[in-house]
C-alpha atoms as a PDB file:
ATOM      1  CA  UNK A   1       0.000   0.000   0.000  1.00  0.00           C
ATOM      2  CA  UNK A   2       0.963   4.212  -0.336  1.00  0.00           C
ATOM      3  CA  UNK A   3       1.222   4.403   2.233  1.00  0.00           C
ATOM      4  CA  UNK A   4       3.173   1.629   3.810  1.00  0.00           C
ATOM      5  CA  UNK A   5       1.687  -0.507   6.392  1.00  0.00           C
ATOM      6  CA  UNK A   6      -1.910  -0.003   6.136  1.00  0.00           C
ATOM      7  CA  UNK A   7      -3.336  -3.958   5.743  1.00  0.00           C
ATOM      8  CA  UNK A   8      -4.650  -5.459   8.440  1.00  0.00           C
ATOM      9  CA  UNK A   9      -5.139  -9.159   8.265  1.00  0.00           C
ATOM     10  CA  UNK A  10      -5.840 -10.876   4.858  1.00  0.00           C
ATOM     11  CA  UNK A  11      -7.258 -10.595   1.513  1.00  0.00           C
ATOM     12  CA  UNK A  12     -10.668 -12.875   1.394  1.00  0.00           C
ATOM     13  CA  UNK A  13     -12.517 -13.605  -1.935  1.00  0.00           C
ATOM     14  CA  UNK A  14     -16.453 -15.585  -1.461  1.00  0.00           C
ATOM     15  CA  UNK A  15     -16.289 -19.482  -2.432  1.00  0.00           C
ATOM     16  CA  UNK A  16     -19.788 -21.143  -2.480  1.00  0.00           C
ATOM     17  CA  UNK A  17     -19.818 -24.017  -0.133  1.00  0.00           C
ATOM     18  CA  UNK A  18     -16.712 -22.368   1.860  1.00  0.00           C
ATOM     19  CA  UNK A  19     -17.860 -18.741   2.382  1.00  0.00           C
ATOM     20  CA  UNK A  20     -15.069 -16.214   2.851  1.00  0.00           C
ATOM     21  CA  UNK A  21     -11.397 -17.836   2.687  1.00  0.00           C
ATOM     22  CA  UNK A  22      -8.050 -16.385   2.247  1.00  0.00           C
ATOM     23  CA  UNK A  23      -6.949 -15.593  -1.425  1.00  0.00           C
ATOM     24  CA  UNK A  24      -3.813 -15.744  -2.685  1.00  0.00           C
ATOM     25  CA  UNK A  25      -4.246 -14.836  -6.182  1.00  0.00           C
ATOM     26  CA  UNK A  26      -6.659 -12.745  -7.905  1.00  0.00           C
ATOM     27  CA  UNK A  27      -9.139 -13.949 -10.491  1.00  0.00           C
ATOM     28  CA  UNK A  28     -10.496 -11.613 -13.147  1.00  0.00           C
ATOM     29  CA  UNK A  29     -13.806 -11.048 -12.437  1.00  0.00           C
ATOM     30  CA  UNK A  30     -14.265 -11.865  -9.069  1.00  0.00           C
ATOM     31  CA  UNK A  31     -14.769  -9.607  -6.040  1.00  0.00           C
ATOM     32  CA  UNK A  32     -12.637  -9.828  -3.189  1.00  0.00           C
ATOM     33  CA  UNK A  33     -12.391  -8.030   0.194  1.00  0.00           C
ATOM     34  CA  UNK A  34      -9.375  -6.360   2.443  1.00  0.00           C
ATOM     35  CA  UNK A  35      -9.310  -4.535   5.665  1.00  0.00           C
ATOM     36  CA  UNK A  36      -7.324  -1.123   5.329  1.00  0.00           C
ATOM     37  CA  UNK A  37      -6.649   0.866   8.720  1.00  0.00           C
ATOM     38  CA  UNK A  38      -6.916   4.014   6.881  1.00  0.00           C
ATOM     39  CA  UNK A  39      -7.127   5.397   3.345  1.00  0.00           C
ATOM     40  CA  UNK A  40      -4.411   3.958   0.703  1.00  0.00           C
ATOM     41  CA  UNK A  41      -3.908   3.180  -2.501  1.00  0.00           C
ATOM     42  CA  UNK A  42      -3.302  -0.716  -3.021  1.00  0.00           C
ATOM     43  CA  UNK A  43      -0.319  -1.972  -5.320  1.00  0.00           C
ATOM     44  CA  UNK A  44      -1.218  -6.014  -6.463  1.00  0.00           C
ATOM     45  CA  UNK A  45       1.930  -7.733  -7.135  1.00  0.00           C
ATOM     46  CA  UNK A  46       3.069  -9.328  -9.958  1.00  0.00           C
ATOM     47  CA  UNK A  47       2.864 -13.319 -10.977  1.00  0.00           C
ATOM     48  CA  UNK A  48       6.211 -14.136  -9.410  1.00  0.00           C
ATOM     49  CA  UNK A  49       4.865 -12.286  -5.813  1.00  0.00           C
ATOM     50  CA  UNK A  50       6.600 -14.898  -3.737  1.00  0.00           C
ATOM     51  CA  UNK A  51       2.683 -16.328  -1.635  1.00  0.00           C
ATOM     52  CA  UNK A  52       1.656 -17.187  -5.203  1.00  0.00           C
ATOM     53  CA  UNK A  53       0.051 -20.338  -4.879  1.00  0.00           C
ATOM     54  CA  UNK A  54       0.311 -20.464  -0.936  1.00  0.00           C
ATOM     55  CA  UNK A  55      -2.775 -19.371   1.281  1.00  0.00           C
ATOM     56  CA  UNK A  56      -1.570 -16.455   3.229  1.00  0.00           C
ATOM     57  CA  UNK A  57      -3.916 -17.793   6.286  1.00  0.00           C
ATOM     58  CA  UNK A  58      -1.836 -20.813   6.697  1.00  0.00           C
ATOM     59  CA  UNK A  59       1.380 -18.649   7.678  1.00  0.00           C
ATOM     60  CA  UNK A  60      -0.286 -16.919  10.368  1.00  0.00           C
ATOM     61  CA  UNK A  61      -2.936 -19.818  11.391  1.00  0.00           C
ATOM     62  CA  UNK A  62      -0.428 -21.935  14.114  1.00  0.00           C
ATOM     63  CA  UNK A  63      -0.376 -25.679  13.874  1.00  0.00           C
ATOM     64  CA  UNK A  64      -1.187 -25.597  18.395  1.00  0.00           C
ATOM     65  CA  UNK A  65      -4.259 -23.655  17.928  1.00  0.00           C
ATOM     66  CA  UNK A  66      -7.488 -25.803  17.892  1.00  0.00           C
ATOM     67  CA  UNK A  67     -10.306 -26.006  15.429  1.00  0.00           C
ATOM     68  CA  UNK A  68     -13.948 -25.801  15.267  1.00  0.00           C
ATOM     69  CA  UNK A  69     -15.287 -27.408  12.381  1.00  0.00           C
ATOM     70  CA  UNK A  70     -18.735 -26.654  10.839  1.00  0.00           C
ATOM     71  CA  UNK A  71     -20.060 -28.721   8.616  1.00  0.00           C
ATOM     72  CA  UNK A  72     -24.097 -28.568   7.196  1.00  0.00           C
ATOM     73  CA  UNK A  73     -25.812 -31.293   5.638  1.00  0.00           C
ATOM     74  CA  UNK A  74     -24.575 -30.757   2.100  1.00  0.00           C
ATOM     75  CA  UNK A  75     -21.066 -30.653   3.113  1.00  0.00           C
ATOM     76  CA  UNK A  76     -20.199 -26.913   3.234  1.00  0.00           C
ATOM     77  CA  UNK A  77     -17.826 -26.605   5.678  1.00  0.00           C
ATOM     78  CA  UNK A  78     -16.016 -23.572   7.773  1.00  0.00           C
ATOM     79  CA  UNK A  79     -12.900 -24.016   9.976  1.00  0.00           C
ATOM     80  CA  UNK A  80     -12.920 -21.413  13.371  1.00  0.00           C
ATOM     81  CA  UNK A  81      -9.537 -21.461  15.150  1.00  0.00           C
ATOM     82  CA  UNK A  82      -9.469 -20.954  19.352  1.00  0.00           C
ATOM     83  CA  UNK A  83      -5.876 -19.014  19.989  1.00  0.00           C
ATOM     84  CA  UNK A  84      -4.471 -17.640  22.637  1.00  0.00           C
ATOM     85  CA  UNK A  85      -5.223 -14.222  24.030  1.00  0.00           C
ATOM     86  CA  UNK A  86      -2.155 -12.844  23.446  1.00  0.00           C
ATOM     87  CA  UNK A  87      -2.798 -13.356  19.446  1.00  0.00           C
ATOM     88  CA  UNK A  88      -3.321  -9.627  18.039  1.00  0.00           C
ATOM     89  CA  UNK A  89      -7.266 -10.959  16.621  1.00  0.00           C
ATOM     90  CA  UNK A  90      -7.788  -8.087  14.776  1.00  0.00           C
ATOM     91  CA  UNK A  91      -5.551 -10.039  11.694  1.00  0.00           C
ATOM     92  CA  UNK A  92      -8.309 -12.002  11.770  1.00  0.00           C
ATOM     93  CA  UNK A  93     -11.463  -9.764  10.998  1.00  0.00           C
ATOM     94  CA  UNK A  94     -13.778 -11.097   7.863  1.00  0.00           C
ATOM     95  CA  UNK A  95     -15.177  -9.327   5.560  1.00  0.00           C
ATOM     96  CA  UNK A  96     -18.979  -7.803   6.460  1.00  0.00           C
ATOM     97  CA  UNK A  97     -21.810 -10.756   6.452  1.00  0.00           C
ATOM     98  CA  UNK A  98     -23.000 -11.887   3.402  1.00  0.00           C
ATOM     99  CA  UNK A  99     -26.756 -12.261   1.941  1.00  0.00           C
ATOM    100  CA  UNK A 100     -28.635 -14.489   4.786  1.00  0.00           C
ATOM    101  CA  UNK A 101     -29.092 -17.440   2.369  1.00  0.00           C
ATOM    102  CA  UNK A 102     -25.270 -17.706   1.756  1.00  0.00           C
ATOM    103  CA  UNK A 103     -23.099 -19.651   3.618  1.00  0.00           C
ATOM    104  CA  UNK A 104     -21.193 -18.030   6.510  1.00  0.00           C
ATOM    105  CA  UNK A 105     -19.773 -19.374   9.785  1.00  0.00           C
ATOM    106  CA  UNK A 106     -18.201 -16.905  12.042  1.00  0.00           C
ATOM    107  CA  UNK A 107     -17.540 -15.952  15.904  1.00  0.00           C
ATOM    108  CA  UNK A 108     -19.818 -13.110  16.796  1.00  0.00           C
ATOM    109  CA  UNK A 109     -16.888 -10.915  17.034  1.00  0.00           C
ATOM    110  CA  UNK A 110     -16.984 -11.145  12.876  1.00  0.00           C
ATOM    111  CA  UNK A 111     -13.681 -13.173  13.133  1.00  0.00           C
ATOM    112  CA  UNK A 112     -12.777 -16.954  12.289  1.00  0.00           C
ATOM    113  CA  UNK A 113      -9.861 -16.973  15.295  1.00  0.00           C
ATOM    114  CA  UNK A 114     -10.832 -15.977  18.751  1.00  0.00           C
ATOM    115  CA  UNK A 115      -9.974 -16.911  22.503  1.00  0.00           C
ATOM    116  CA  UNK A 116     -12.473 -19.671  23.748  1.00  0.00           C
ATOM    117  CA  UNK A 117     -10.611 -20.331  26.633  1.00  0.00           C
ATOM    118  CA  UNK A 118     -10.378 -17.080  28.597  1.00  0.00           C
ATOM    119  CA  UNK A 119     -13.849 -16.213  27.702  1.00  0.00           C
ATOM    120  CA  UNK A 120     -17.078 -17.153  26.238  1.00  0.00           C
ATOM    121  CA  UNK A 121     -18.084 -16.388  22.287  1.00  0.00           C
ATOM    122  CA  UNK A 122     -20.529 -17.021  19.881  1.00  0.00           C
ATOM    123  CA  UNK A 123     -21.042 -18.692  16.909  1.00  0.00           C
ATOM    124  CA  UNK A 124     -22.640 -17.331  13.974  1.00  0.00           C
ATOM    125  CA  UNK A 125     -24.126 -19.969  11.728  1.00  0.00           C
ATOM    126  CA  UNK A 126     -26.277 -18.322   8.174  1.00  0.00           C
ATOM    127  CA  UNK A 127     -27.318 -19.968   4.910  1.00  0.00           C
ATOM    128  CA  UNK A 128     -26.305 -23.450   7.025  1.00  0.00           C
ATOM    129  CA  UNK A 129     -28.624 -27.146   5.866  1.00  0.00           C
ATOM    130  CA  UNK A 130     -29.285 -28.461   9.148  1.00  0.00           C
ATOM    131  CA  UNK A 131     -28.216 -31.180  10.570  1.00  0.00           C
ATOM    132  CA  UNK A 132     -25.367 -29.175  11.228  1.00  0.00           C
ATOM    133  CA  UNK A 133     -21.790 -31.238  12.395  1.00  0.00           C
ATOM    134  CA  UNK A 134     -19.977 -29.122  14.851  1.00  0.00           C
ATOM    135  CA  UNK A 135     -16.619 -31.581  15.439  1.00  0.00           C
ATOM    136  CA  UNK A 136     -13.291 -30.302  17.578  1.00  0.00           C
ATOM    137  CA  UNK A 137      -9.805 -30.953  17.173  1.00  0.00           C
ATOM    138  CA  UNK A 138      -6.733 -29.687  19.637  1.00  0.00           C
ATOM    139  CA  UNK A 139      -9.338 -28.618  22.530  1.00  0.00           C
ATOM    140  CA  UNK A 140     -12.591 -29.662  24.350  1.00  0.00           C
ATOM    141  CA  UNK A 141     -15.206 -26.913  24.364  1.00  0.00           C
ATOM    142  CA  UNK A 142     -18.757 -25.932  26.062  1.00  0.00           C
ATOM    143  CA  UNK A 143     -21.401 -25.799  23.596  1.00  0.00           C
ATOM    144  CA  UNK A 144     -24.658 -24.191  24.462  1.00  0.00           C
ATOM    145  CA  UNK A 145     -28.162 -22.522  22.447  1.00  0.00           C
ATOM    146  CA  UNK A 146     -27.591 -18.842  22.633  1.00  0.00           C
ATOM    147  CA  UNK A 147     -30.923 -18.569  23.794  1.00  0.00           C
ATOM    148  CA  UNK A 148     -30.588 -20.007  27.572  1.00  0.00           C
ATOM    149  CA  UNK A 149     -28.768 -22.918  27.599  1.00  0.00           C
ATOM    150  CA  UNK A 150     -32.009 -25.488  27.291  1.00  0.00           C
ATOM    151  CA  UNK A 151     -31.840 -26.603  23.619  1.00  0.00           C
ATOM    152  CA  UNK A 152     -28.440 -27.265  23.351  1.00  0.00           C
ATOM    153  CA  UNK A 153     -26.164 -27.492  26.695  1.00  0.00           C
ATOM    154  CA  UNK A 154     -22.753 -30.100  25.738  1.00  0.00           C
ATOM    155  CA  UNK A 155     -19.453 -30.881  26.421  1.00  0.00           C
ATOM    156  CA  UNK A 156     -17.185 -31.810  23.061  1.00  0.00           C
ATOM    157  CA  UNK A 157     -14.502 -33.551  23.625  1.00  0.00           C
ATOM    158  CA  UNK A 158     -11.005 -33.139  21.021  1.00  0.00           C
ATOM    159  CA  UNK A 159     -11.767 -35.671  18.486  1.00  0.00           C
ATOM    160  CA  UNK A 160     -15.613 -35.826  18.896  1.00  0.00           C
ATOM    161  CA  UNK A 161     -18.221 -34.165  17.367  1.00  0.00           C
ATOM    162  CA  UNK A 162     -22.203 -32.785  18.308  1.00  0.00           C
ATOM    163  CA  UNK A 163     -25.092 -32.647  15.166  1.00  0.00           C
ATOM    164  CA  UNK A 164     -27.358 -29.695  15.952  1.00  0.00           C
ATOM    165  CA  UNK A 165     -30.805 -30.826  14.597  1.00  0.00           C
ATOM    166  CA  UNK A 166     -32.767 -27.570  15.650  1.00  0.00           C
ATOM    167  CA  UNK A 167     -33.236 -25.089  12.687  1.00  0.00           C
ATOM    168  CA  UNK A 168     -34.060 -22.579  15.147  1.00  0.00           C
ATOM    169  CA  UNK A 169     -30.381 -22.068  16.087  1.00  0.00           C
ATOM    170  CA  UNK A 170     -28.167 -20.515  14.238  1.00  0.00           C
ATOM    171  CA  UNK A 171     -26.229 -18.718  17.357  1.00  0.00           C
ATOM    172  CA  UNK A 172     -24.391 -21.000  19.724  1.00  0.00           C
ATOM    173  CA  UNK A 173     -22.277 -19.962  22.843  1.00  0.00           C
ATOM    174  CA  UNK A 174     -19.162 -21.814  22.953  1.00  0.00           C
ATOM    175  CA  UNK A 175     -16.481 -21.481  25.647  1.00  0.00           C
ATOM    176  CA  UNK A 176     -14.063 -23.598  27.997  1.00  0.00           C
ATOM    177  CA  UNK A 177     -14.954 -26.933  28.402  1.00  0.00           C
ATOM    178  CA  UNK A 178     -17.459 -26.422  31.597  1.00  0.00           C
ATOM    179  CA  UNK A 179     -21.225 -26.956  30.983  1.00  0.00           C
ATOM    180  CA  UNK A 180     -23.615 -24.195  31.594  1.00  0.00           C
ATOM    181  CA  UNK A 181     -26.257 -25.058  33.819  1.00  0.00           C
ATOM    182  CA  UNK A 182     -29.889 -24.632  32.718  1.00  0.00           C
ATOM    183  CA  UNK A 183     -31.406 -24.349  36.388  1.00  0.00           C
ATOM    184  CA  UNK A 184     -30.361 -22.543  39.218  1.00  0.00           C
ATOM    185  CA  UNK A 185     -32.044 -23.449  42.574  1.00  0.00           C
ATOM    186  CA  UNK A 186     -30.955 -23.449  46.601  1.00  0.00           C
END
């Protein structure tokens, strides 16, 4: 950019069946999105830029963090990553929503990394076919309705996986691996 500096986090283009990933070369015709921190102009390398080929996400996405998988009933999937909280998350901003009847998965913090472990998040699940497949790998998480707790209101394990069957969710609460009660009596 002119002036130097001004990206923050990645270039995304829109894949059907993926939603917004990482691009790492530009097709003609196609509309793609990037976070600026202030007004620039943008410079697009030439064919020998040396990430040709690679996806830029991959390079700042580390091996330790764990996943959350999302995948709907006819197999479009979405990866969320849980890092640590000392990870600068604002790399990690996607572009605004899309139409409601595309797919999107996202933490409600409009990101696809965030810290699960010191705190609570959301999910954001649009333009999903339910049953939905929501499988973990590198952590164990809490995984609760964002309503109160009473529709959904699990534990998954690293390794396992929960199928949300309710069409009437599409926000979740997920967190540390501790189980949100439902009741509270004395």
């Amino acid at each position: 950019t002119m002036p130097e500096n001004k990206i923050l986090g990645l270039l995304f283009a829109y894949s059907p069946g993926s939603g917004y990933v990482s691009a790492s070369s530009l097709t003609p015709g196609s509309g793609y999105w990037i976070n600026l921190t202030s007004a620039a102009t943008i410079y697009i390398p030439g064919p020998f830029a040396p990430t040709l080929g690679k996806n830029p996400a991959d390079e700042l996405i580390s091996k330790d963090w764990g996943k959350i998988i999302i995948t709907d009933a006819i197999g479009q999937s979405y990866v969320l990553y849980a890092a640590e909280k000392s990870v600068d998350l604002n790399t990690f901003n996607l572009p605004p929503v899309p139409p409601a009847d595309l797919f999107d998965v996202r933490f409600g913090s409009q990101r696809f990394v965030e810290d699960v472990t010191s705190t609570s998040q959301t999910i954001n699940l649009n333009g999903v076919v339910y049953p939905v497949s929501i499988s973990v790998d590198g952590l164990d998480i809490s995984l609760a309705d964002a309503i109160d707790g009473s529709f959904v209101n699990t534990t998954v394990k690293n390794g396992s996986s929960y199928i949300l069957t309710n069409n009437n969710i599409n926000v979740l609460k997920v967190g540390s691996e501790k189980v949100m009660p439902t009741v509270y009596s004395l």
